[in-house]
N, C-alpha and C. Protein backbone atom coordinates (compact mmCIF):
# COMPACT_ATOMS: atom_id res chain seq x y z
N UNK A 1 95.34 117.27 99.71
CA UNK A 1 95.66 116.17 100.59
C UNK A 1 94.87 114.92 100.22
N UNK A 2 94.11 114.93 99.51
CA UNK A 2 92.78 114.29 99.56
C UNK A 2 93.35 113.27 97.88
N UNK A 3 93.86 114.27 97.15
CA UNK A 3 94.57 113.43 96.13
C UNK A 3 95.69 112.59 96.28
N UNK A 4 96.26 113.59 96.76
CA UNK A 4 97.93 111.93 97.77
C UNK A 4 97.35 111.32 98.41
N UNK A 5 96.47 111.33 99.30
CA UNK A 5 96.24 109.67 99.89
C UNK A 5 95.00 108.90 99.05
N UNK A 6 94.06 109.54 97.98
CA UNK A 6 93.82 108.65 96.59
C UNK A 6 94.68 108.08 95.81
N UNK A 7 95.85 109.02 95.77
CA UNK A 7 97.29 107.66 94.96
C UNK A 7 97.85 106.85 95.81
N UNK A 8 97.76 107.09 97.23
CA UNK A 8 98.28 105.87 98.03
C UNK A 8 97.93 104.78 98.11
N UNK A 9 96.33 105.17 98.38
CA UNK A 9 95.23 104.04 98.54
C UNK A 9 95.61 103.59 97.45
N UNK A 10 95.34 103.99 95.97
CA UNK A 10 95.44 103.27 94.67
C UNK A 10 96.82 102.75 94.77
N UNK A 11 97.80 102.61 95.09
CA UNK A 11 99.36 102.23 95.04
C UNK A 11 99.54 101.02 95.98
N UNK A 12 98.54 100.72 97.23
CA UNK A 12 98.31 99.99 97.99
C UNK A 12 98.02 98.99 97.47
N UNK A 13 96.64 99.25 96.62
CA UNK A 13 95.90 98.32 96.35
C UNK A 13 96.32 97.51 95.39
N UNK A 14 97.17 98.21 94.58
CA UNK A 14 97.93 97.44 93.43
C UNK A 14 98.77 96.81 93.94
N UNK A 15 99.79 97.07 94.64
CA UNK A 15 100.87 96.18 95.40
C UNK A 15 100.25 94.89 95.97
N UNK A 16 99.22 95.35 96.66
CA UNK A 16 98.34 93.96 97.14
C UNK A 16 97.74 92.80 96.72
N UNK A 17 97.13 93.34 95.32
CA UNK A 17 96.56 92.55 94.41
C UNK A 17 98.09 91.68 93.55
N UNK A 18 98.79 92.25 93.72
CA UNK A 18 100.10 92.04 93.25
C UNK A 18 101.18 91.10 93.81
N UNK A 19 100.81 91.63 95.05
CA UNK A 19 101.41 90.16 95.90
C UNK A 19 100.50 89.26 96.42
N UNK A 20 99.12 89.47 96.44
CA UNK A 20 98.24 88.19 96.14
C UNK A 20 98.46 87.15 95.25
N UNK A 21 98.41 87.64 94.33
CA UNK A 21 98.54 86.87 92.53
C UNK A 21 100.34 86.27 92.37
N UNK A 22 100.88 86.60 93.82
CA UNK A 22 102.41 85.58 93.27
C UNK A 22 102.19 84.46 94.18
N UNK A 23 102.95 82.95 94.03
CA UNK A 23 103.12 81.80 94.01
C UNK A 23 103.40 81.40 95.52
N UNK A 24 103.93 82.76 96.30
CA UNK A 24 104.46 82.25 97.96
C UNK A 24 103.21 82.52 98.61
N UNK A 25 103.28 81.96 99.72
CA UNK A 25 102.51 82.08 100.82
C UNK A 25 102.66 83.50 101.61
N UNK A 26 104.09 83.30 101.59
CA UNK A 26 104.55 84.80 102.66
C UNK A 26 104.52 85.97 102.07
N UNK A 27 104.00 86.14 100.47
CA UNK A 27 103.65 87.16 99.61
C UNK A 27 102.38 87.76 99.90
N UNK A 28 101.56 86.32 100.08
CA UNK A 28 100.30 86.02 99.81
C UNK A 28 99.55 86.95 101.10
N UNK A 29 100.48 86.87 101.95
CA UNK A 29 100.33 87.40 103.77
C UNK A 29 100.48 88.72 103.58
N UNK A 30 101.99 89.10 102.94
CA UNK A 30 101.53 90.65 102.76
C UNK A 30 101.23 91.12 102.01
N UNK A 31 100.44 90.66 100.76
CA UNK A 31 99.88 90.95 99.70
C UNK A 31 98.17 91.81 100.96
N UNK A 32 97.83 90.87 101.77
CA UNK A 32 96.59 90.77 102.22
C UNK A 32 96.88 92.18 103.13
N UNK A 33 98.07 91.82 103.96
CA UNK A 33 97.77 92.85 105.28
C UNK A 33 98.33 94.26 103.96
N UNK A 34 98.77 94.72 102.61
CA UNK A 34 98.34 95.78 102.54
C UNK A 34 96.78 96.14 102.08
N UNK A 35 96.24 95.18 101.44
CA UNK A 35 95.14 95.52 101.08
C UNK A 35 94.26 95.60 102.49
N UNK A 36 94.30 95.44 103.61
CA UNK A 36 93.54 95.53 104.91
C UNK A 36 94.02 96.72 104.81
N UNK A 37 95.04 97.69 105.26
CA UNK A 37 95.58 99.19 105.09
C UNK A 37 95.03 99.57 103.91
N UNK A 38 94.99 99.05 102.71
CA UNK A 38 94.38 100.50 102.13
C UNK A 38 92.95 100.26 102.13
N UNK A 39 92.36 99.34 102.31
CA UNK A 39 90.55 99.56 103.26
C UNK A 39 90.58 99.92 104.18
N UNK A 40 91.52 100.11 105.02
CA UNK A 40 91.62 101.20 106.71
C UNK A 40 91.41 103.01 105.96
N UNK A 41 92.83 102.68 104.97
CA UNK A 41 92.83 104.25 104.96
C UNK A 41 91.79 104.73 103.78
N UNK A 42 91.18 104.06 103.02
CA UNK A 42 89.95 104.16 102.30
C UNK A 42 88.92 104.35 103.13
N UNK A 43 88.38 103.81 103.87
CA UNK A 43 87.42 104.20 104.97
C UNK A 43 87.58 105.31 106.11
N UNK A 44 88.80 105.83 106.38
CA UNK A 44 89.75 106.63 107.46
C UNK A 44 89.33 108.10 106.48
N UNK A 45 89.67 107.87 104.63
CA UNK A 45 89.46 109.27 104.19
C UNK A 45 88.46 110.06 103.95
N UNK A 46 87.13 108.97 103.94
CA UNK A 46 85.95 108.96 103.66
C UNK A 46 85.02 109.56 104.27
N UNK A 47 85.65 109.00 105.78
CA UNK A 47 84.96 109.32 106.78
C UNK A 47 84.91 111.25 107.09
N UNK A 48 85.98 111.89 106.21
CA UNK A 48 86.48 113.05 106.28
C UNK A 48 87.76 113.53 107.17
N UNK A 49 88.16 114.22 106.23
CA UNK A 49 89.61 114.53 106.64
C UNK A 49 89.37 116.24 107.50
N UNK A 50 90.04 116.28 108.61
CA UNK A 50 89.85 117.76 109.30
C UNK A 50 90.71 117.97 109.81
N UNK A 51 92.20 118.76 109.46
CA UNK A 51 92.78 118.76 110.23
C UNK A 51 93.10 119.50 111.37
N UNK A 52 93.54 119.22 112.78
CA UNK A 52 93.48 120.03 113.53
C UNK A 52 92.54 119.67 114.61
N UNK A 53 91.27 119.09 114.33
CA UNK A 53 89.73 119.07 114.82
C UNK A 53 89.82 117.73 115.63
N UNK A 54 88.96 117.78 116.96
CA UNK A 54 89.04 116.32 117.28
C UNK A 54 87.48 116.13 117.18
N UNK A 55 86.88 114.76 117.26
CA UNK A 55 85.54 114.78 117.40
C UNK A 55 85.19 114.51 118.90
N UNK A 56 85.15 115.60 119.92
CA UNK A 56 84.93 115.76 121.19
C UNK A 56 84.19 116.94 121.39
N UNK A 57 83.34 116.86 122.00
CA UNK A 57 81.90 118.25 122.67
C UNK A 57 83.25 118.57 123.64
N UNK A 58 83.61 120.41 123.21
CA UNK A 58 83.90 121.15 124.04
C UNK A 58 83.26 121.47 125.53
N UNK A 59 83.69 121.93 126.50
CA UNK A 59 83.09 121.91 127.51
C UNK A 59 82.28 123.56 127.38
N UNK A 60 80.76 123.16 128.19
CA UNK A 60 80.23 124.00 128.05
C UNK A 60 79.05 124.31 126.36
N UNK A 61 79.33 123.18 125.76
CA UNK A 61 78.69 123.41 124.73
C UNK A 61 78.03 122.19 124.67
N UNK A 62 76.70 121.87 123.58
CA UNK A 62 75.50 121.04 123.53
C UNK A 62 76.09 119.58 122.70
N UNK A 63 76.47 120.38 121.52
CA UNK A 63 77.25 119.63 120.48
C UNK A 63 77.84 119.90 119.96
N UNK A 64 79.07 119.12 119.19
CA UNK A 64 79.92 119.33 118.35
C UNK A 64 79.67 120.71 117.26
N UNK A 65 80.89 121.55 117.20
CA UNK A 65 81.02 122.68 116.74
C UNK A 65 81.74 122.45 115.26
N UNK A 66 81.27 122.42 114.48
CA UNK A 66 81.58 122.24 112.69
C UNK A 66 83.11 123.16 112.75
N UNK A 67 84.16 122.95 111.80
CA UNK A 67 84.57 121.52 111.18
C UNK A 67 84.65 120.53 112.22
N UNK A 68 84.45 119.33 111.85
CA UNK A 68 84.86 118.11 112.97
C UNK A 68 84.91 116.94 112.00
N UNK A 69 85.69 116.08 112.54
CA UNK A 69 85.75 114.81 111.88
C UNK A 69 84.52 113.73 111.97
N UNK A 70 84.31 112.94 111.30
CA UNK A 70 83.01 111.67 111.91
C UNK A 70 84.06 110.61 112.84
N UNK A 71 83.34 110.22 114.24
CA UNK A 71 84.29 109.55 115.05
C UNK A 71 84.00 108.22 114.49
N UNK A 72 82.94 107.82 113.80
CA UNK A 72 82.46 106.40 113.38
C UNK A 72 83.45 105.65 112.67
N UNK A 73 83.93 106.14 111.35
CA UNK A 73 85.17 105.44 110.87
C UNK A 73 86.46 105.59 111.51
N UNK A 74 86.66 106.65 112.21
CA UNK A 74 88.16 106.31 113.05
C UNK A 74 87.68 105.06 113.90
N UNK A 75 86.95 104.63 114.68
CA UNK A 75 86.28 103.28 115.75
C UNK A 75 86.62 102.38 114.89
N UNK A 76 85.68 102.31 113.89
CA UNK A 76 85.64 101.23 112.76
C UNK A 76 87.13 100.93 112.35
N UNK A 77 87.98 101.96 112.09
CA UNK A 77 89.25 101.56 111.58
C UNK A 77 89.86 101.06 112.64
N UNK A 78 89.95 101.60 113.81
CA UNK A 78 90.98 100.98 114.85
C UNK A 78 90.44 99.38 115.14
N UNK A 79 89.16 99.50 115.15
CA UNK A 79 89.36 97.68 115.14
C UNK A 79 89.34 97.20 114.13
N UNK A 80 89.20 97.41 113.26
CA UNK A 80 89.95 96.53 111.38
C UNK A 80 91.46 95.92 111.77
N UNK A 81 92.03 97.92 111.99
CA UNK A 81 93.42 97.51 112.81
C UNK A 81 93.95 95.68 113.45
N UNK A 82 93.04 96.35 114.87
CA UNK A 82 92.98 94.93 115.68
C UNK A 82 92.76 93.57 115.51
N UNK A 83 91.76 93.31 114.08
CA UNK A 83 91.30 92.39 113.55
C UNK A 83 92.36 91.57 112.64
N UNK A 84 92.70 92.59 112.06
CA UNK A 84 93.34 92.13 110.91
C UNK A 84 95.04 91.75 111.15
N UNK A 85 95.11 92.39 112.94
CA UNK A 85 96.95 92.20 113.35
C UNK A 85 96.59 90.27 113.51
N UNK A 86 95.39 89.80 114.09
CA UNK A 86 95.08 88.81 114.25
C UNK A 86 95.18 87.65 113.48
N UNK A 87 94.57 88.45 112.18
CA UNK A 87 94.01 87.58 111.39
C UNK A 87 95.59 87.55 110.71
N UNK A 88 96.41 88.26 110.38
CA UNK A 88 97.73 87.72 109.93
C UNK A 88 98.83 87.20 110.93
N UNK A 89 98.59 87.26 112.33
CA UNK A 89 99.24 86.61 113.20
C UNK A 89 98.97 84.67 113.13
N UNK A 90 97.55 84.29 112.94
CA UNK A 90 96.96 83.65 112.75
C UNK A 90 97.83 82.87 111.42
N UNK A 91 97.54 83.18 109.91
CA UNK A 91 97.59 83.30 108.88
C UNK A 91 99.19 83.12 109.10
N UNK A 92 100.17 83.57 109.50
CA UNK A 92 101.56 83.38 110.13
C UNK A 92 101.92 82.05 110.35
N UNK A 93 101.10 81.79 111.56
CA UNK A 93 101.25 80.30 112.16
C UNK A 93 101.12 79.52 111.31
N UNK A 94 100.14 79.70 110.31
CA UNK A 94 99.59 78.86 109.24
C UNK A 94 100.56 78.29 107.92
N UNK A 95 101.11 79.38 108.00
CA UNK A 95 102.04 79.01 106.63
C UNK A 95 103.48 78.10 107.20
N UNK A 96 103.98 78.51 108.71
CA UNK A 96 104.80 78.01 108.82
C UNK A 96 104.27 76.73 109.24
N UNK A 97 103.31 76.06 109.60
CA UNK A 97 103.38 74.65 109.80
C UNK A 97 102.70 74.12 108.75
N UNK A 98 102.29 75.16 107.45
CA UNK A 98 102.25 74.21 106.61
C UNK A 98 103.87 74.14 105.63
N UNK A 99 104.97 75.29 106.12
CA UNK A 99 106.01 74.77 105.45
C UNK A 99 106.72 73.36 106.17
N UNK A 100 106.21 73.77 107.55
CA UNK A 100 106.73 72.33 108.26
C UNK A 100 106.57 70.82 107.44
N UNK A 101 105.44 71.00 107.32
CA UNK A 101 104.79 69.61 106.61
C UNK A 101 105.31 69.48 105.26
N UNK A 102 105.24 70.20 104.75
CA UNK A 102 105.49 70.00 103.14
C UNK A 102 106.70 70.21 102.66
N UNK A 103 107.80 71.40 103.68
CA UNK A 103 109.22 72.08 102.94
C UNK A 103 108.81 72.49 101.76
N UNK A 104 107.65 73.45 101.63
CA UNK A 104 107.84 74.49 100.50
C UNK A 104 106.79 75.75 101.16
N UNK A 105 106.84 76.68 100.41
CA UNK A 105 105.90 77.57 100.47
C UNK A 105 104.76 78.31 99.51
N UNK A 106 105.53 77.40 97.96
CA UNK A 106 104.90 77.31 97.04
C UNK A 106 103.59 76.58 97.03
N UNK A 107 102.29 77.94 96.74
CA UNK A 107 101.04 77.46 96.54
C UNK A 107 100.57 76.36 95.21
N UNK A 108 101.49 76.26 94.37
CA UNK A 108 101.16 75.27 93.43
C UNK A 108 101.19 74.03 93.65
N UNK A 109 102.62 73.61 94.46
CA UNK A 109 103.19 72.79 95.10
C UNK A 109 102.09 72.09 96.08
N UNK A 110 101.65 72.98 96.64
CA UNK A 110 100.81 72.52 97.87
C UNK A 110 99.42 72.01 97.15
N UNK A 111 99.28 72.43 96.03
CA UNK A 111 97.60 71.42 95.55
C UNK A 111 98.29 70.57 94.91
N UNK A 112 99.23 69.85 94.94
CA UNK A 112 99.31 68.41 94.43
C UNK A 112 99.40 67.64 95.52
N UNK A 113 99.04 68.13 96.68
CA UNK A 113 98.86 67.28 98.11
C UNK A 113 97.61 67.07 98.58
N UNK A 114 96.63 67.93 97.93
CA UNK A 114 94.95 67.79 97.98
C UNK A 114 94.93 66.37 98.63
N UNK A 115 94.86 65.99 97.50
CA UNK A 115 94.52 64.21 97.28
C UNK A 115 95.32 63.22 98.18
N UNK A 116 96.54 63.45 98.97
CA UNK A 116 97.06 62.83 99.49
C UNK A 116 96.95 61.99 100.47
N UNK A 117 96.94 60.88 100.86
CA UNK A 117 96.29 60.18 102.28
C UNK A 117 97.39 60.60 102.98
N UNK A 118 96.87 60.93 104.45
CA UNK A 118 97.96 61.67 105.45
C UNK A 118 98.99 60.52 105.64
N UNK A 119 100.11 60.90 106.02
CA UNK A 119 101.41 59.79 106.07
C UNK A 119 101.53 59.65 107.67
């Protein structure tokens, strides 16, 4: 199990870096939110995989009873989650009022406006 979601993660990350490195904006957006997923599920596998197991003290007992998962990176991931729905909701708004302004979405396009005095 541990090898399929190492080729996922790796399949993620390439797609990401992949639609980073093209010319749109709206590539550029989900180029990002997969690479946020495969640092979720890079940190999610790490943390250890158990299946079956929750990380909760049974009743009647002191502490956690081995196998168990670490609860630290599931926490950590669910707010990456939360962070990152933000940060491309955000990043959203962004592109469309900068297509507003400009009518393109092309990042090349848009640095020959650097220099521009606002109109």
């Amino acid at each position: 199990m541990t090898l399929v979601l190492a080729i996922v993660i790796g399949l993620l990350y390439a797609a990401g870096l992949y639609l980073v490195m093209r010319r749109s904006m709206v590539k550029l957006i989900f180029g990002l939110a997969l690479l946020g997923h495969a640092a979720n599920l890079l940190i999610f596998t790490l943390g250890g995989l158990v299946r079956g197991e929750t990380p909760i003290v049974p009743p009647g007992q002191e502490s956690l009873v081995p196998p168990y998962p670490d609860p630290v990176p599931e926490a950590l991931v669910l707010t990456a989650i939360v962070i990152g729905f933000a940060v491309q909701a955000f990043a959203l708004v962004l592109v469309k009022r900068a297509h507003q302004e400009t009518g393109t979405d092309d990042l090349d396009s848009l640095r020959s406006t650097d220099g521009a005095p606002p109109s």
